[in-house]
C-alpha atoms as a PDB file:
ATOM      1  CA  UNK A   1     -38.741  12.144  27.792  1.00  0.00           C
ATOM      2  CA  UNK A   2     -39.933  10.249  24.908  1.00  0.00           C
ATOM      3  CA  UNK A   3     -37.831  12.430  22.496  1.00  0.00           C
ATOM      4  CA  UNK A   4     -34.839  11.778  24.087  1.00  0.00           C
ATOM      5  CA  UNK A   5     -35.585   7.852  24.399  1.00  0.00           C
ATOM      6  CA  UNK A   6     -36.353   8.309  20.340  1.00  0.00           C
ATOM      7  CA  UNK A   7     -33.581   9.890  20.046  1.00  0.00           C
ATOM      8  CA  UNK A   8     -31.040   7.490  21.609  1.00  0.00           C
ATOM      9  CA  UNK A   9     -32.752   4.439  19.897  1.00  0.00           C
ATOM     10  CA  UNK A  10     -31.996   6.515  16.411  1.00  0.00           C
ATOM     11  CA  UNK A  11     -28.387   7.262  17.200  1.00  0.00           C
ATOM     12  CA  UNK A  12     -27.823   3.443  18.082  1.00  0.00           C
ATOM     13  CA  UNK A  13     -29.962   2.045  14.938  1.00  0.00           C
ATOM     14  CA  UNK A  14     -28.085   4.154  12.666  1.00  0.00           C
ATOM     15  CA  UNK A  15     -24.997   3.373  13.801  1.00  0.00           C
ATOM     16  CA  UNK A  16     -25.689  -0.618  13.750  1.00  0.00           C
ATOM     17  CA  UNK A  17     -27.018   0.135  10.199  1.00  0.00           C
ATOM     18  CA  UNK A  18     -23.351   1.683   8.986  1.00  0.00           C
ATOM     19  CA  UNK A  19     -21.472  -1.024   9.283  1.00  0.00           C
ATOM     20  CA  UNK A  20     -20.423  -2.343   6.316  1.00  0.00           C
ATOM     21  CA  UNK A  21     -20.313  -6.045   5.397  1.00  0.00           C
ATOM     22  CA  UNK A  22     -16.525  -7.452   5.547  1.00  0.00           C
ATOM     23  CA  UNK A  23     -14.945 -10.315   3.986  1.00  0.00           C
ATOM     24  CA  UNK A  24     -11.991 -11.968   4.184  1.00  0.00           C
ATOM     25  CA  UNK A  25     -10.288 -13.822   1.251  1.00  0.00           C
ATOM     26  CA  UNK A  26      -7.950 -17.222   2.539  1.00  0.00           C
ATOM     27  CA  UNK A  27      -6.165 -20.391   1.432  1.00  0.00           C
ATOM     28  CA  UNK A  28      -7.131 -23.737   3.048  1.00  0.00           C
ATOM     29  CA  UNK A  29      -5.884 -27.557   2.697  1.00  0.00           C
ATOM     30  CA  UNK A  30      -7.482 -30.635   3.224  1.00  0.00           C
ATOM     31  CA  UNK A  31      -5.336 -33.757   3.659  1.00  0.00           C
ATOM     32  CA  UNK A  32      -5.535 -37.390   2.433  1.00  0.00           C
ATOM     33  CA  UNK A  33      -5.471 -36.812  -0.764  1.00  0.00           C
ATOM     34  CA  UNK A  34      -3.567 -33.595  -0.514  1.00  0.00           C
ATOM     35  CA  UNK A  35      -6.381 -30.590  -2.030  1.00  0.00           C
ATOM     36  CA  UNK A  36      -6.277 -27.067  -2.031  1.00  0.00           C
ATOM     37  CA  UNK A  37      -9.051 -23.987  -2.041  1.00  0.00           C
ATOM     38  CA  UNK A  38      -8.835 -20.564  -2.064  1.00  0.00           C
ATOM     39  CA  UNK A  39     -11.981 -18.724  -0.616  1.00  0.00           C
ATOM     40  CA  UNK A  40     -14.082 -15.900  -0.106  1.00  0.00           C
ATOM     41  CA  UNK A  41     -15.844 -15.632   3.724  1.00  0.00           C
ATOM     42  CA  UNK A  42     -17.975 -12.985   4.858  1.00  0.00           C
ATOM     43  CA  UNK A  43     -16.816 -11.864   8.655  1.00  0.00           C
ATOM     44  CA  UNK A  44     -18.527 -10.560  11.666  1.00  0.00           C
ATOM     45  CA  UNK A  45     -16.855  -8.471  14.150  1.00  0.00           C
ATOM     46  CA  UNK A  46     -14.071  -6.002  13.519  1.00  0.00           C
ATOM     47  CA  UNK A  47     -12.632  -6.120  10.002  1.00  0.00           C
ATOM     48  CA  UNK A  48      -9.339  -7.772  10.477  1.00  0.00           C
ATOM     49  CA  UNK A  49      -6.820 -10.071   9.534  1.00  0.00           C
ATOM     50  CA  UNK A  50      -6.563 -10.999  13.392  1.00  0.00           C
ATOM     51  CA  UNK A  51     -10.342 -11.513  13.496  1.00  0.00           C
ATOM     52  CA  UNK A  52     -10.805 -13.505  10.517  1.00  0.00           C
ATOM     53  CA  UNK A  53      -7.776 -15.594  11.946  1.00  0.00           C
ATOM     54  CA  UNK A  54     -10.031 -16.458  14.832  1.00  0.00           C
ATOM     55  CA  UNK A  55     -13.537 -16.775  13.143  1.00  0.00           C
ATOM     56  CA  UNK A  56     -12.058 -19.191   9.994  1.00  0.00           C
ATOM     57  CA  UNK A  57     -10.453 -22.234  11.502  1.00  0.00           C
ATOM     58  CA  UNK A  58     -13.600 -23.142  13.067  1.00  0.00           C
ATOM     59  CA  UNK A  59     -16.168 -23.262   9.862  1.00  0.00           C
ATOM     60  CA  UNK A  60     -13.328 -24.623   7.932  1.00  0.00           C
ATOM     61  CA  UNK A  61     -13.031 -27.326  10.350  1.00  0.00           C
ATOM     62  CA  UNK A  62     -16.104 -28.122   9.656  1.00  0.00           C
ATOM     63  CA  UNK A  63     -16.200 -28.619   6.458  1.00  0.00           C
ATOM     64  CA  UNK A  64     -13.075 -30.922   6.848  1.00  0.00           C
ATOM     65  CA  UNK A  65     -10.567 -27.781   5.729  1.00  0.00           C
ATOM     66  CA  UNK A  66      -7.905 -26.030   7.786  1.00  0.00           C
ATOM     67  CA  UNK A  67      -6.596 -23.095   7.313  1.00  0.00           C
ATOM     68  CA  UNK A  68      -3.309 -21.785   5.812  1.00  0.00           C
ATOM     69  CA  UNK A  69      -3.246 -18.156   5.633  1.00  0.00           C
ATOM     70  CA  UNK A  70      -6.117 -15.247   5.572  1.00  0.00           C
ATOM     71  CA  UNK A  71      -4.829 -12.943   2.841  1.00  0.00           C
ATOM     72  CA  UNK A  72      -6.639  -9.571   3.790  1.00  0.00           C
ATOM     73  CA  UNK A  73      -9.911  -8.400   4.663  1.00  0.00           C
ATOM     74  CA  UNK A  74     -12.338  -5.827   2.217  1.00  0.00           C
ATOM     75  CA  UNK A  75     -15.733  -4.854   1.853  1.00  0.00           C
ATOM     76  CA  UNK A  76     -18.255  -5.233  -0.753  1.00  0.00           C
ATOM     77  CA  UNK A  77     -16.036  -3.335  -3.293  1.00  0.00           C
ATOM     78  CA  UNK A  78     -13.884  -6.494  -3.557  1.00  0.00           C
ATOM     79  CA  UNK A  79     -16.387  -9.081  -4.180  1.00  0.00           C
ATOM     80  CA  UNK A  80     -16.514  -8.975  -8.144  1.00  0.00           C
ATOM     81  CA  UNK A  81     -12.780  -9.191  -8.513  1.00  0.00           C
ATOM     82  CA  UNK A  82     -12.536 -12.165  -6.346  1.00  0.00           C
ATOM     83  CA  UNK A  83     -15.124 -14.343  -7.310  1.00  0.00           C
ATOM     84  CA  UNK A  84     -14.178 -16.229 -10.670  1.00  0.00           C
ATOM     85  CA  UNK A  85     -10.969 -16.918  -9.049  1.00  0.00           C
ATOM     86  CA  UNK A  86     -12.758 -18.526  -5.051  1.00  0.00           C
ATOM     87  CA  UNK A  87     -15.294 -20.556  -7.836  1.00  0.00           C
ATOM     88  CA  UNK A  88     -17.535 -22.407  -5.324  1.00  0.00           C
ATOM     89  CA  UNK A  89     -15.774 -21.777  -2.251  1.00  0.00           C
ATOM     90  CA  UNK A  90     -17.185 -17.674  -2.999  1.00  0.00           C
ATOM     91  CA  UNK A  91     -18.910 -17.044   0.446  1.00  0.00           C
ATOM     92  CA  UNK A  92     -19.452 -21.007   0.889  1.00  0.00           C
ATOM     93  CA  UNK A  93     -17.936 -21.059   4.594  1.00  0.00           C
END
């Protein structure tokens, strides 16, 4: 019995553990004087466009930014390439 409850704790562990990290890289304006960003944002949930769509507008919003357009989603392999060109909005939001 406690095998099996071992077991079962393993298999769900593991599988929490194997997710990778995603990001999402997006465009945002502020208004009043007109400004633009583009940004790097690390996402929970299902990698997607579609999700990122959802989680962005609100921590943007916060900051005073809306947002335009999410351009894609990637993992961790992605990260170097974009961050010179998201400056400080890299994983600021």
């Amino acid at each position: 019995m406690k095998l099996s409850a071992l077991l079962t704790l393993f298999v769900l562990l593991s599988g929490t553990a194997a997710q990778a990290a995603c990001y999402a890289d997006y465009k945002a304006k502020q208004d009043g004087p007109l400004r633009l960003h583009y940004g790097v944002v690390e996402i929970d949930g299902p990698c997607t466009v579609s999700n990122a769509r959802q989680v962005l507008p609100g921590r943007l919003n916060a900051g005073g930014w809306t947002l335009l357009t999410v351009l894609g989603t990637f993992d961790e392999n992605g990260l170097d390439s974009r961050k010179e060109s998201a400056g400080e909005f890299f994983l600021r939001f």
